[in-house]
PDB file of N, CA and C in Angstrom:
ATOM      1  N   UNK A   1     -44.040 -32.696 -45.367  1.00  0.00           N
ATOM      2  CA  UNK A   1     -44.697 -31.731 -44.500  1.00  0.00           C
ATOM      3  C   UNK A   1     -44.018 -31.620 -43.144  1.00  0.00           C
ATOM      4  N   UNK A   2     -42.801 -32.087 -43.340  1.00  0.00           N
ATOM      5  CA  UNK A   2     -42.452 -32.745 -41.719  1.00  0.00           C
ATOM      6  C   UNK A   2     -40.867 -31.324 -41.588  1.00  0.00           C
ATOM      7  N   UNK A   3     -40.603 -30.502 -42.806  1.00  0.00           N
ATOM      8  CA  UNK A   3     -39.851 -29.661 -43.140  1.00  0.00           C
ATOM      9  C   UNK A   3     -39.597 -29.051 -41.614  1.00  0.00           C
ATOM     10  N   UNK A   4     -38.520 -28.229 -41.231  1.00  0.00           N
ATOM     11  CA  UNK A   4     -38.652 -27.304 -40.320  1.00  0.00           C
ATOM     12  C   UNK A   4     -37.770 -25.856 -41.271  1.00  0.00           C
ATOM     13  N   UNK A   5     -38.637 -24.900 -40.863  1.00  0.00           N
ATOM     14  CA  UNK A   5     -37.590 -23.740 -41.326  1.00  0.00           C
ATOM     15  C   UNK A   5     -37.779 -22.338 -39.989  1.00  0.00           C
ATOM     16  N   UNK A   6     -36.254 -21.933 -40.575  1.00  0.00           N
ATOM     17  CA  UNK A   6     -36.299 -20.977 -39.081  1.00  0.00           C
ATOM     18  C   UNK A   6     -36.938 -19.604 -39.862  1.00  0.00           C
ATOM     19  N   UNK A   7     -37.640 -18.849 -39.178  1.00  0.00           N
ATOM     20  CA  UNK A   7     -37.940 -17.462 -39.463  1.00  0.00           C
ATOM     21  C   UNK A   7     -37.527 -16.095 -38.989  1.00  0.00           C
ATOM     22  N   UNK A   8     -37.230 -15.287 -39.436  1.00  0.00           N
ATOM     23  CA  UNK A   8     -36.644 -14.657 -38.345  1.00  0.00           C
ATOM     24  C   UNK A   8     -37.323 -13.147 -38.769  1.00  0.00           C
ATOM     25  N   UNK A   9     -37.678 -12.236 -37.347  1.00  0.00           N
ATOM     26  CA  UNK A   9     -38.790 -11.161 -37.841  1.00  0.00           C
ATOM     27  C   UNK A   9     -37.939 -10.192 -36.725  1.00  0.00           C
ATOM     28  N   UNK A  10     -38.408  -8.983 -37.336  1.00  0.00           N
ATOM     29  CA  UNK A  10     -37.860  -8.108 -36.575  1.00  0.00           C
ATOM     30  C   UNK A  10     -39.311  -7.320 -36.481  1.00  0.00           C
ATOM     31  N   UNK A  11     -39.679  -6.198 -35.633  1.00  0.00           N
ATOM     32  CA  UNK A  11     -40.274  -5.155 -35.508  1.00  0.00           C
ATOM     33  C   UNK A  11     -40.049  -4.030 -36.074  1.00  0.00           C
ATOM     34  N   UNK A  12     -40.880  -3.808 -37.392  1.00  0.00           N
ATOM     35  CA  UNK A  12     -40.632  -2.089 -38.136  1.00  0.00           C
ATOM     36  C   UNK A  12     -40.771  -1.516 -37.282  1.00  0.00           C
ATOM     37  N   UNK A  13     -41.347  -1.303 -36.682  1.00  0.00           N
ATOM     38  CA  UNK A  13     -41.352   0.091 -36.176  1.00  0.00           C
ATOM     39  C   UNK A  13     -39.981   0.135 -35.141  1.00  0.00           C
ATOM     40  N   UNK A  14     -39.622  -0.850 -34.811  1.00  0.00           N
ATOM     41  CA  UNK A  14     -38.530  -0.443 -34.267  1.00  0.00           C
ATOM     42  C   UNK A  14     -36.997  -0.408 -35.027  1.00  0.00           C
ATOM     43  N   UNK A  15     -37.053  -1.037 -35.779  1.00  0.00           N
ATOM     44  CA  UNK A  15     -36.199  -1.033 -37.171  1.00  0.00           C
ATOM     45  C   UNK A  15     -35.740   0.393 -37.368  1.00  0.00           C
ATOM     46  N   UNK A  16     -37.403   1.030 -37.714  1.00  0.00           N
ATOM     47  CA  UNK A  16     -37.830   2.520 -38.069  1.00  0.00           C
ATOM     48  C   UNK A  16     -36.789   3.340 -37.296  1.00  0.00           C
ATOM     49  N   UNK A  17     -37.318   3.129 -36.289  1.00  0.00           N
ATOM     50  CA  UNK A  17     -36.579   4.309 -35.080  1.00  0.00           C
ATOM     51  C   UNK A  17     -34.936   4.153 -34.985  1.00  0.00           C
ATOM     52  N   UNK A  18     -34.915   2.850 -34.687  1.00  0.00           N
ATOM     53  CA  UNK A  18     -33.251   2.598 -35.039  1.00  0.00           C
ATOM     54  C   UNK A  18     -32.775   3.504 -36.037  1.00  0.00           C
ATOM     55  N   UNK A  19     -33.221   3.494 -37.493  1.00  0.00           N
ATOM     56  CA  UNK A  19     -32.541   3.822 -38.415  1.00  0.00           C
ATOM     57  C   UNK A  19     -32.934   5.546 -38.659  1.00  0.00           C
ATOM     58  N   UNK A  20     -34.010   6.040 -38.114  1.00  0.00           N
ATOM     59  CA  UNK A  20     -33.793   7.543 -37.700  1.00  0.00           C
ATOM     60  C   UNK A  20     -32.436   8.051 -36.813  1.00  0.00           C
ATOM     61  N   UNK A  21     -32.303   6.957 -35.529  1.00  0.00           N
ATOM     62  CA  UNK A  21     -31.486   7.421 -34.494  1.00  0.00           C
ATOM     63  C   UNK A  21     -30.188   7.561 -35.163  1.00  0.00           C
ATOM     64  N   UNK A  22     -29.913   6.637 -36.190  1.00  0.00           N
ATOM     65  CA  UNK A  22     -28.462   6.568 -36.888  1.00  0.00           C
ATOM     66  C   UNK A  22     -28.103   7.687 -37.062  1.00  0.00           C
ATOM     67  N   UNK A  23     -26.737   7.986 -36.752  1.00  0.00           N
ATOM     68  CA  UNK A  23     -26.009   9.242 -37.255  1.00  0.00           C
ATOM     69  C   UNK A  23     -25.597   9.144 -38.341  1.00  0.00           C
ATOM     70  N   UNK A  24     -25.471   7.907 -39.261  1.00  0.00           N
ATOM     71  CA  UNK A  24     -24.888   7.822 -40.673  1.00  0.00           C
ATOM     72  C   UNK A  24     -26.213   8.255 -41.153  1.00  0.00           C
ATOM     73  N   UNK A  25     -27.365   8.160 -41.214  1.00  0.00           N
ATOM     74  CA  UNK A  25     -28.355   8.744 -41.825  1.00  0.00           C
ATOM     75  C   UNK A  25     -28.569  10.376 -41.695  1.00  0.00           C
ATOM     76  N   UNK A  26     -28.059  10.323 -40.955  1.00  0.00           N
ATOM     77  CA  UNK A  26     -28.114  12.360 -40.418  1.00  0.00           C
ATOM     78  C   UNK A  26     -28.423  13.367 -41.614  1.00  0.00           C
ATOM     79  N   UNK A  27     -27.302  13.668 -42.458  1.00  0.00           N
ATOM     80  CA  UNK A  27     -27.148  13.933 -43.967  1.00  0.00           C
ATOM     81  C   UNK A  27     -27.682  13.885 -45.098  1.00  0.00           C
ATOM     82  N   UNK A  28     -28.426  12.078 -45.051  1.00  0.00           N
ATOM     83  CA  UNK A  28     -29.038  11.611 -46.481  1.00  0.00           C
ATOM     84  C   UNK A  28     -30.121  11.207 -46.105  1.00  0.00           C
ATOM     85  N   UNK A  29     -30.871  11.723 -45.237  1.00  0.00           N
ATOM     86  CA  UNK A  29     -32.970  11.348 -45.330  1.00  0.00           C
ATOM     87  C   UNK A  29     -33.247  12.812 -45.724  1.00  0.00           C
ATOM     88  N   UNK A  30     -34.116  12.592 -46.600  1.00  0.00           N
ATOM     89  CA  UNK A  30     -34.958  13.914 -47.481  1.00  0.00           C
ATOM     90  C   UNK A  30     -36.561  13.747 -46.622  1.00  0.00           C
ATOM     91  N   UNK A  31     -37.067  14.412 -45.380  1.00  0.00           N
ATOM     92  CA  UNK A  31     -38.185  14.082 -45.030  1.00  0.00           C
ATOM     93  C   UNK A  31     -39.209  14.362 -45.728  1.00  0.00           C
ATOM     94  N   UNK A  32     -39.015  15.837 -46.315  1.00  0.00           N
ATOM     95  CA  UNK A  32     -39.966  16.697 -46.979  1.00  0.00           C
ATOM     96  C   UNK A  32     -39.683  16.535 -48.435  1.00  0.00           C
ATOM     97  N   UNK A  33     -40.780  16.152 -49.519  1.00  0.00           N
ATOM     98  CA  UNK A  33     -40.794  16.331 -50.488  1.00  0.00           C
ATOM     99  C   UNK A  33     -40.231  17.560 -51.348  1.00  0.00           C
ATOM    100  N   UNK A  34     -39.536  17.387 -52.788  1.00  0.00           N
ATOM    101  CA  UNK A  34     -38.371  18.863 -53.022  1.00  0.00           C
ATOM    102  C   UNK A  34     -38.962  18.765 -54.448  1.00  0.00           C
ATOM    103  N   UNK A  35     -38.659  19.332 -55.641  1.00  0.00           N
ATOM    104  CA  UNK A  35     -38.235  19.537 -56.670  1.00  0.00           C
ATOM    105  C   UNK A  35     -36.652  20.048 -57.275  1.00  0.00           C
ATOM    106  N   UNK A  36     -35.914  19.303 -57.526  1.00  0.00           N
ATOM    107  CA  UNK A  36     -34.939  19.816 -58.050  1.00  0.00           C
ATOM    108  C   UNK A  36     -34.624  20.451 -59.762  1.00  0.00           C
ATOM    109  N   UNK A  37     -33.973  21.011 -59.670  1.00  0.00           N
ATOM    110  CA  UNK A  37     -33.581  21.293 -61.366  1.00  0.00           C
ATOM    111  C   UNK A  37     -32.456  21.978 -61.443  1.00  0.00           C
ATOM    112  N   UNK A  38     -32.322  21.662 -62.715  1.00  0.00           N
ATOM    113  CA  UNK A  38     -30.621  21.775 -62.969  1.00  0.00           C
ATOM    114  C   UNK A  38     -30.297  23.379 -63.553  1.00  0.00           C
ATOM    115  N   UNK A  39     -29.200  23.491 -64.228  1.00  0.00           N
ATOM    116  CA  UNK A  39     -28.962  25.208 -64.324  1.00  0.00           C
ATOM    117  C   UNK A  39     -29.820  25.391 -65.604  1.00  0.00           C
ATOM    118  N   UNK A  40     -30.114  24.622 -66.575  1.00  0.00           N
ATOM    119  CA  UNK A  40     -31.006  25.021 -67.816  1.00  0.00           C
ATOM    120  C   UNK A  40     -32.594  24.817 -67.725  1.00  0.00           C
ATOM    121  N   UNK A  41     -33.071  24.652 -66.048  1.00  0.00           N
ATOM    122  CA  UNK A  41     -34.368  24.911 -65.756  1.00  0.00           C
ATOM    123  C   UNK A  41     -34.949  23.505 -65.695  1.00  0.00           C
ATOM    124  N   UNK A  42     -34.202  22.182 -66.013  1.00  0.00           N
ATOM    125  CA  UNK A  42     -34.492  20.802 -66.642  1.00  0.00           C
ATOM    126  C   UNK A  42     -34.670  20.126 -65.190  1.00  0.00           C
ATOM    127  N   UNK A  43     -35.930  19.514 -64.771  1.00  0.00           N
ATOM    128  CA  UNK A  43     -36.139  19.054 -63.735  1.00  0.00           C
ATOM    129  C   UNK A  43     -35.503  18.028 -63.891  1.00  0.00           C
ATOM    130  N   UNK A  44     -35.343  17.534 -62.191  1.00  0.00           N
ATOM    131  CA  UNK A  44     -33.927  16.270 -62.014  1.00  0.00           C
ATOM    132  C   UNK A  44     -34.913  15.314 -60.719  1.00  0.00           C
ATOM    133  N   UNK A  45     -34.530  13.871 -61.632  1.00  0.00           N
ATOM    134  CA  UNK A  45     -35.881  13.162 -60.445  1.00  0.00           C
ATOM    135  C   UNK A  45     -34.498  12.174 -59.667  1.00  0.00           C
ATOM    136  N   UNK A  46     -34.262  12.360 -58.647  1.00  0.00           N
ATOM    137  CA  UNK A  46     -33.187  11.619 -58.387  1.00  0.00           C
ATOM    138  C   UNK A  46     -33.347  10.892 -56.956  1.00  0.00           C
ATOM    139  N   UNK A  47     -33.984  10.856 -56.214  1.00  0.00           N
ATOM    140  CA  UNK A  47     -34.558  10.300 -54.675  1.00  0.00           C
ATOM    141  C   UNK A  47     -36.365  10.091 -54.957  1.00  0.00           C
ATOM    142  N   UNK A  48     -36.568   9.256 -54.103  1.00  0.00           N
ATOM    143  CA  UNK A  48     -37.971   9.260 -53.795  1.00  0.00           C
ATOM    144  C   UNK A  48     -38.544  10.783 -53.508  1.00  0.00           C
ATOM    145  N   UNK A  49     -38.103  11.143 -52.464  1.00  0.00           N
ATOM    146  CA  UNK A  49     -38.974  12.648 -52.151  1.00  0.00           C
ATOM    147  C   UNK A  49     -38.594  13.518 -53.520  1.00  0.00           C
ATOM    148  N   UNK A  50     -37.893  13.604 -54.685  1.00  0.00           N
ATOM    149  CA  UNK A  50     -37.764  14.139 -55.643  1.00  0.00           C
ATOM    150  C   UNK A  50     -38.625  14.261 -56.664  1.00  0.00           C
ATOM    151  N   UNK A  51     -40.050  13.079 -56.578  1.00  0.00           N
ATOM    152  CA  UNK A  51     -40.832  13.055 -57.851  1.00  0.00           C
ATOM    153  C   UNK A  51     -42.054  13.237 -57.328  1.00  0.00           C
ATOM    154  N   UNK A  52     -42.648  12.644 -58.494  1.00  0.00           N
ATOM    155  CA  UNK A  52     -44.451  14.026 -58.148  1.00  0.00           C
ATOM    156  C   UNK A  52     -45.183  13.054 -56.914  1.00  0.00           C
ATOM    157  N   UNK A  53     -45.019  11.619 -56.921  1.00  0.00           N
ATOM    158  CA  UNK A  53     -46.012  10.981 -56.098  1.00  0.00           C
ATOM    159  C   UNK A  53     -45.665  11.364 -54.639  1.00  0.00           C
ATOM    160  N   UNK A  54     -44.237  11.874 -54.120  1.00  0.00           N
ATOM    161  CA  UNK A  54     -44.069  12.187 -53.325  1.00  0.00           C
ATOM    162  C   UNK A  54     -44.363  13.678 -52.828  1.00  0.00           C
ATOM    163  N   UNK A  55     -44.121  14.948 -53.985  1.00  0.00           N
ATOM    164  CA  UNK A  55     -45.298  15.677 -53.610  1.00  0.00           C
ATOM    165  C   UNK A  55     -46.163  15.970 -54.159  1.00  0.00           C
ATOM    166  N   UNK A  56     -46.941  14.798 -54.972  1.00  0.00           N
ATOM    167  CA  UNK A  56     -48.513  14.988 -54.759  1.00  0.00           C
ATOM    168  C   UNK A  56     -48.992  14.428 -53.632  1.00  0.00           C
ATOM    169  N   UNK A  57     -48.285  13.547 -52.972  1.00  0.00           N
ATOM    170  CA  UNK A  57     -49.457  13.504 -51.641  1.00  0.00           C
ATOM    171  C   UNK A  57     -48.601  14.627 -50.334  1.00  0.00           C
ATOM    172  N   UNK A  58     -48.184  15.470 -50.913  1.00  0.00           N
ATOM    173  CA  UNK A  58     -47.701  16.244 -49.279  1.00  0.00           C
ATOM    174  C   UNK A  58     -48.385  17.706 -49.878  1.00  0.00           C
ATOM    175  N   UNK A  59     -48.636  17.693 -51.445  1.00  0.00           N
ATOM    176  CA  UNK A  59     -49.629  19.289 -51.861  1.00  0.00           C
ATOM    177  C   UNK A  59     -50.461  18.761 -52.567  1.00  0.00           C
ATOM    178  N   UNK A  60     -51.697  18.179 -51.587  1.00  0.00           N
ATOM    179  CA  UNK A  60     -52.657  17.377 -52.329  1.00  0.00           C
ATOM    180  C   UNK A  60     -54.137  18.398 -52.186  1.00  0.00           C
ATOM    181  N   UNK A  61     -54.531  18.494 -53.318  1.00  0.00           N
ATOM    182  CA  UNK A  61     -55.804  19.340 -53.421  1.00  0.00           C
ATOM    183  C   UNK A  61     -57.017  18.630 -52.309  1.00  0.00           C
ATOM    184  N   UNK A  62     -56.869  17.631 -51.781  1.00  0.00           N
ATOM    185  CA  UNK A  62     -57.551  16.952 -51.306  1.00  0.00           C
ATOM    186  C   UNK A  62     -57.516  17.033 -49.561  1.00  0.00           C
ATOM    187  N   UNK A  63     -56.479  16.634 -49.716  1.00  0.00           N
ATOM    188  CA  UNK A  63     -56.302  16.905 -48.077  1.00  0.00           C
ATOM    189  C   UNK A  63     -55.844  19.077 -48.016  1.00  0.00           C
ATOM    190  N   UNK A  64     -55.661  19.659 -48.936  1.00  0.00           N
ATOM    191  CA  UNK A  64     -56.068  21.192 -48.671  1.00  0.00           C
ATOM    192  C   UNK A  64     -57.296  21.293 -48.265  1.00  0.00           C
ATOM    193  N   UNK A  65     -58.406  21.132 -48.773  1.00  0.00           N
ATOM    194  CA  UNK A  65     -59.320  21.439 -49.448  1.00  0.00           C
ATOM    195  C   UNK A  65     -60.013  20.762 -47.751  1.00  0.00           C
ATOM    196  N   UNK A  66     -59.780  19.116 -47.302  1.00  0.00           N
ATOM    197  CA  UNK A  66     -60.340  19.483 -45.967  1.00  0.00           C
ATOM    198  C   UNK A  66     -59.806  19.875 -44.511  1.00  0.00           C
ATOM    199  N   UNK A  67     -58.612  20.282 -44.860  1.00  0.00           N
ATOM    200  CA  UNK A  67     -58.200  21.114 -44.015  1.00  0.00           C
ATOM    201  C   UNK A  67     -58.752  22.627 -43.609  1.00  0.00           C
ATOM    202  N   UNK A  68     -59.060  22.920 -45.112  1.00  0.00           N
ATOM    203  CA  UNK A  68     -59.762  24.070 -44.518  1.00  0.00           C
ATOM    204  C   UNK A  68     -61.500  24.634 -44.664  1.00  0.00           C
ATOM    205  N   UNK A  69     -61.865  22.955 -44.956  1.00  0.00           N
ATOM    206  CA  UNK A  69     -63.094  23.177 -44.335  1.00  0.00           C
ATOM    207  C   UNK A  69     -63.082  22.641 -42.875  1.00  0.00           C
ATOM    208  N   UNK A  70     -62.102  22.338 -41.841  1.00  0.00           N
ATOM    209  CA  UNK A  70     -62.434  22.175 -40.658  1.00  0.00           C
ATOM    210  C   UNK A  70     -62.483  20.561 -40.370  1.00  0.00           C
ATOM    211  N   UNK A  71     -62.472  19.594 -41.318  1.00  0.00           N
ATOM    212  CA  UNK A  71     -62.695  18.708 -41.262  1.00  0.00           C
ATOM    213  C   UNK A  71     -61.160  17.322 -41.030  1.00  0.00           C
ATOM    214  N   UNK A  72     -59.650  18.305 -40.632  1.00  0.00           N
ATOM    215  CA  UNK A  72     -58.606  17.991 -41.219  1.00  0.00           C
ATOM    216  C   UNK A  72     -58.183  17.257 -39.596  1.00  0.00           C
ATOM    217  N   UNK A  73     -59.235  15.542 -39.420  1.00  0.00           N
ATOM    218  CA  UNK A  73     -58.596  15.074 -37.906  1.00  0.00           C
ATOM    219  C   UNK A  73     -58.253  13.246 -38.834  1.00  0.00           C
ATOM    220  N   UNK A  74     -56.671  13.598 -38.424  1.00  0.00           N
ATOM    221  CA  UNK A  74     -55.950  12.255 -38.792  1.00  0.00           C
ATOM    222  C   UNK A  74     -56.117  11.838 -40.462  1.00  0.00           C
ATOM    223  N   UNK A  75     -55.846  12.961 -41.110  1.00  0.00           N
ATOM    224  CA  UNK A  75     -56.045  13.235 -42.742  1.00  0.00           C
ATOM    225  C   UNK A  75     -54.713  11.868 -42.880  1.00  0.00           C
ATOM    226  N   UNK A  76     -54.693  10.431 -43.791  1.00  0.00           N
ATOM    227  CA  UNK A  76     -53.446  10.460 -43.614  1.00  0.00           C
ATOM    228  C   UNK A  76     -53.063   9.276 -42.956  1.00  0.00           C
ATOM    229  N   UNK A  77     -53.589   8.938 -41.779  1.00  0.00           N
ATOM    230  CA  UNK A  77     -53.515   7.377 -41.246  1.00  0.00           C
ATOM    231  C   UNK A  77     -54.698   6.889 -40.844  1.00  0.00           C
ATOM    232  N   UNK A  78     -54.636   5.461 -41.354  1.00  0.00           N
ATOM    233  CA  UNK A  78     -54.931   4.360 -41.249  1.00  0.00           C
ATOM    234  C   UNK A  78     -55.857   4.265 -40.061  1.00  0.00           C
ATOM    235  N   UNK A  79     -54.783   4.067 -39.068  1.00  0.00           N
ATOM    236  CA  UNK A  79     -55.344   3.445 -37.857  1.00  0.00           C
ATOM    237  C   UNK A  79     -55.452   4.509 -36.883  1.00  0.00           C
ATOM    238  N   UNK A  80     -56.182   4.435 -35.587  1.00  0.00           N
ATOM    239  CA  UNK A  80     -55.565   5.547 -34.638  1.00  0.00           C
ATOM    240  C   UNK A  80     -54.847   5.393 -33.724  1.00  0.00           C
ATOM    241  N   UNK A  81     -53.879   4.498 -33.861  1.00  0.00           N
ATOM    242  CA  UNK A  81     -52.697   3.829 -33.283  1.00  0.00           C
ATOM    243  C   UNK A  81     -51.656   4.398 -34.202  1.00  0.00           C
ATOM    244  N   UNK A  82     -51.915   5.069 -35.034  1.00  0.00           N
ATOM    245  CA  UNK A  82     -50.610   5.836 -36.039  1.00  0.00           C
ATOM    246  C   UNK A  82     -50.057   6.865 -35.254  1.00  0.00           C
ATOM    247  N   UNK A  83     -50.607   7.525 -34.376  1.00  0.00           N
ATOM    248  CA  UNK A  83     -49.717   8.498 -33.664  1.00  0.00           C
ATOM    249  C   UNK A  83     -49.229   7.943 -32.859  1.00  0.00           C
ATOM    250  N   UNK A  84     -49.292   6.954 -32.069  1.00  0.00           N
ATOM    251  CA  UNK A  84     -48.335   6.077 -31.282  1.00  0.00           C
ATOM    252  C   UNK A  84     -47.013   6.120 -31.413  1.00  0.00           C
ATOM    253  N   UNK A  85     -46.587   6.576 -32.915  1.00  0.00           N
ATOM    254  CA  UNK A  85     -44.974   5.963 -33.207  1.00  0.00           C
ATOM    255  C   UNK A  85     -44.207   6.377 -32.395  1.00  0.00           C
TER     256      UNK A  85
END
């Protein structure tokens, strides 16, 4: 019990921002969810933002539906420290 080990932690959210600011990322972040398909109409799942879980939650009947009953405050996060980023 007498072990020592080192840990070492960084801050996501600042991680986060770092790796937005990157210019090597410039090119290859997909923010918005897509569908692709190829020339014979054959859908192509090839990135995260490419498949359905990514846009089923960005065209979600759910968060439509209270958006436009009026009800659409912080649909989406957690905490209310999420707009902080």
């Amino acid at each position: 019990m007498s072990n020592v080990h080192e840990v070492f932690y960084r801050d996501p959210r600042r991680v986060i921002h770092q790796m937005l600011a990157n210019p090597d990322y410039k090119d290859s972040m997909d923010f918005s969810p897509y569908r692709a398909f190829d020339n014979d109409g054959v859908r192509q799942y090839q990135h995260l933002m490419s498949g359905d879980w990514a846009w089923d939650q960005a065209v979600s009947p759910h968060l439509i539906t209270r958006f436009w009953n009026s009800q659409f405050l912080n649909v989406g996060h957690d905490s209310p420290r999420s707009n902080d980023i």
